[in-house]
C-alpha atoms as a PDB file:
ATOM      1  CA  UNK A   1     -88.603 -19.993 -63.456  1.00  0.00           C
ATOM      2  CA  UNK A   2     -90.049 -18.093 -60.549  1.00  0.00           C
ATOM      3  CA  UNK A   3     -93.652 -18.190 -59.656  1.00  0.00           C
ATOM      4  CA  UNK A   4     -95.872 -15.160 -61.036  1.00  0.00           C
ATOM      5  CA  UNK A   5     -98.443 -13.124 -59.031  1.00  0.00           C
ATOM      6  CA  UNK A   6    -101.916 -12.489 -59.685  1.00  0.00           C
ATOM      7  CA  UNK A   7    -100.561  -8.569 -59.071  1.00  0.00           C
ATOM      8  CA  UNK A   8     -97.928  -8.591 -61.518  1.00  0.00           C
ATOM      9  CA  UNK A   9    -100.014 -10.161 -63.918  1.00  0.00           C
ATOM     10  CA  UNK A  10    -103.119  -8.186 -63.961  1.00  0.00           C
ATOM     11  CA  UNK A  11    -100.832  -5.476 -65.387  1.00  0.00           C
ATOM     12  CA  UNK A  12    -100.146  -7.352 -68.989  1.00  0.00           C
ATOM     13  CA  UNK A  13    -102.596  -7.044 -71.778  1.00  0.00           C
ATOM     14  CA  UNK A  14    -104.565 -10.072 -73.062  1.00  0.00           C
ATOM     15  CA  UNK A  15    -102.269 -10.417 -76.042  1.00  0.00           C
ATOM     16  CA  UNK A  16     -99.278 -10.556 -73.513  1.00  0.00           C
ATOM     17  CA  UNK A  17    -101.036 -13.162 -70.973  1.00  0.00           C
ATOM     18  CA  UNK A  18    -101.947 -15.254 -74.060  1.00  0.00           C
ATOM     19  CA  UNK A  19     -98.256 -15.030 -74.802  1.00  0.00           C
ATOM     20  CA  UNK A  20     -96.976 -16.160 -71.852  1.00  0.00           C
ATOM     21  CA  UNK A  21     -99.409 -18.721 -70.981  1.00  0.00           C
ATOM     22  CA  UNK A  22     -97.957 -20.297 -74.749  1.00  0.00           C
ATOM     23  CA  UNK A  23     -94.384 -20.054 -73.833  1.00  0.00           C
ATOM     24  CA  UNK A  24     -94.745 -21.407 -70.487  1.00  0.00           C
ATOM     25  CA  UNK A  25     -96.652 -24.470 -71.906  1.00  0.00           C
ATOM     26  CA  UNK A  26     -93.913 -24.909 -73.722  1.00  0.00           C
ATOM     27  CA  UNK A  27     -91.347 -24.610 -71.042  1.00  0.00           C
ATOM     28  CA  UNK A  28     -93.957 -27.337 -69.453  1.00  0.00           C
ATOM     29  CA  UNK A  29     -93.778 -29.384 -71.892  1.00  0.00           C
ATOM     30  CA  UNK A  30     -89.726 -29.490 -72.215  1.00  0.00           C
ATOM     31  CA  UNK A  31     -89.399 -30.110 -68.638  1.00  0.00           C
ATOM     32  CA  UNK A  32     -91.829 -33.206 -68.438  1.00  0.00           C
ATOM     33  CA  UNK A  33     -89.769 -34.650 -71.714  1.00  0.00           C
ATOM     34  CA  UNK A  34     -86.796 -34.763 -69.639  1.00  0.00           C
ATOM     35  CA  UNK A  35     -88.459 -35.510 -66.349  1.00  0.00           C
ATOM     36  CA  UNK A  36     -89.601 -38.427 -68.493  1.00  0.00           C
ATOM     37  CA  UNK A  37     -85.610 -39.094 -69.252  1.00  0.00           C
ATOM     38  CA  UNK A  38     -84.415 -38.325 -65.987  1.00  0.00           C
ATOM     39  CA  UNK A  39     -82.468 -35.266 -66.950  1.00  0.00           C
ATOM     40  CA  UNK A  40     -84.827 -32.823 -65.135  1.00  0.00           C
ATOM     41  CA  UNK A  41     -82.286 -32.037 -61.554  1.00  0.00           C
ATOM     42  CA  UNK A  42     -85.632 -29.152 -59.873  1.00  0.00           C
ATOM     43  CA  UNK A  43     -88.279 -30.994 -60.383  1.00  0.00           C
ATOM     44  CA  UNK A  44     -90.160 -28.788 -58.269  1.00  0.00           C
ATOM     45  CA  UNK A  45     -90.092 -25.977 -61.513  1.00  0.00           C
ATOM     46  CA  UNK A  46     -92.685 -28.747 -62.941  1.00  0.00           C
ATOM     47  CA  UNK A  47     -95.352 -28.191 -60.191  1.00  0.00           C
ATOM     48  CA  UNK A  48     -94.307 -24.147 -60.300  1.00  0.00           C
ATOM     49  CA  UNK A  49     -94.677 -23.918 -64.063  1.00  0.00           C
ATOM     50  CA  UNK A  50     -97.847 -25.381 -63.856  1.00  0.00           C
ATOM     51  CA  UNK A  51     -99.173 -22.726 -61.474  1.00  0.00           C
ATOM     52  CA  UNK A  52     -98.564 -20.282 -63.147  1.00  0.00           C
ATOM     53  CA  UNK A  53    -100.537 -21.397 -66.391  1.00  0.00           C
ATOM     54  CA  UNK A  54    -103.316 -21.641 -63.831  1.00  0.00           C
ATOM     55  CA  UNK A  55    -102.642 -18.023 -62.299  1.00  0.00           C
ATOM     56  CA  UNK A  56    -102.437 -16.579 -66.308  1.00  0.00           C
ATOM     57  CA  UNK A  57    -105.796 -18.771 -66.944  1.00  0.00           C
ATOM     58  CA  UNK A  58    -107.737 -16.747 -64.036  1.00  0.00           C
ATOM     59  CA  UNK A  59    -106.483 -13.284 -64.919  1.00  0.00           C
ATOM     60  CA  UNK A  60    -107.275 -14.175 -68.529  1.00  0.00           C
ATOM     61  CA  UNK A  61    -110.760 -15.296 -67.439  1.00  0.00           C
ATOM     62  CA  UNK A  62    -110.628 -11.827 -65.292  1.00  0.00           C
ATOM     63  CA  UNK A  63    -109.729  -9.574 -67.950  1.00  0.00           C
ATOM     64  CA  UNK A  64    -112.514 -11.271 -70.432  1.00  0.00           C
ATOM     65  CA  UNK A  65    -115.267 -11.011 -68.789  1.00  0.00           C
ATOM     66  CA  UNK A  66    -114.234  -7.678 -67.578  1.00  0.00           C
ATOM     67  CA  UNK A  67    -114.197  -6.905 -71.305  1.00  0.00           C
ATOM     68  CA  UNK A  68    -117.519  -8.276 -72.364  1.00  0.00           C
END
């Protein structure tokens, strides 16, 4: 997982943001469940992964209110 940028994702649709921002929950979720285990070896893709839903969240934010 490599961290996102605002540009890059600016130029996905709302459908597509929505999307990602599910899939990368999930990938979230996976890698706490075996941080939890101790089978998670880059723990630092936790504190990445969790950027990114935050970067997604304020383009999505962007992009509605843009569209209201």
């Amino acid at each position: 997982m490599k961290p996102m940028t605002a540009k890059e994702l600016r130029g996905k649709s709302i459908k597509e943001l929505v999307n990602l921002r599910k899939e990368t929950k999930k990938k979230l979720f996976e890698m706490r469940m075996k941080n939890a285990v101790r089978a998670l070896k880059e723990t630092h893709l936790i504190k990445i992964a969790k950027r990114n839903i935050a970067r997604i969240n304020t383009v999505l934010k962007e992009k509605l209110t843009q569209w209201k």
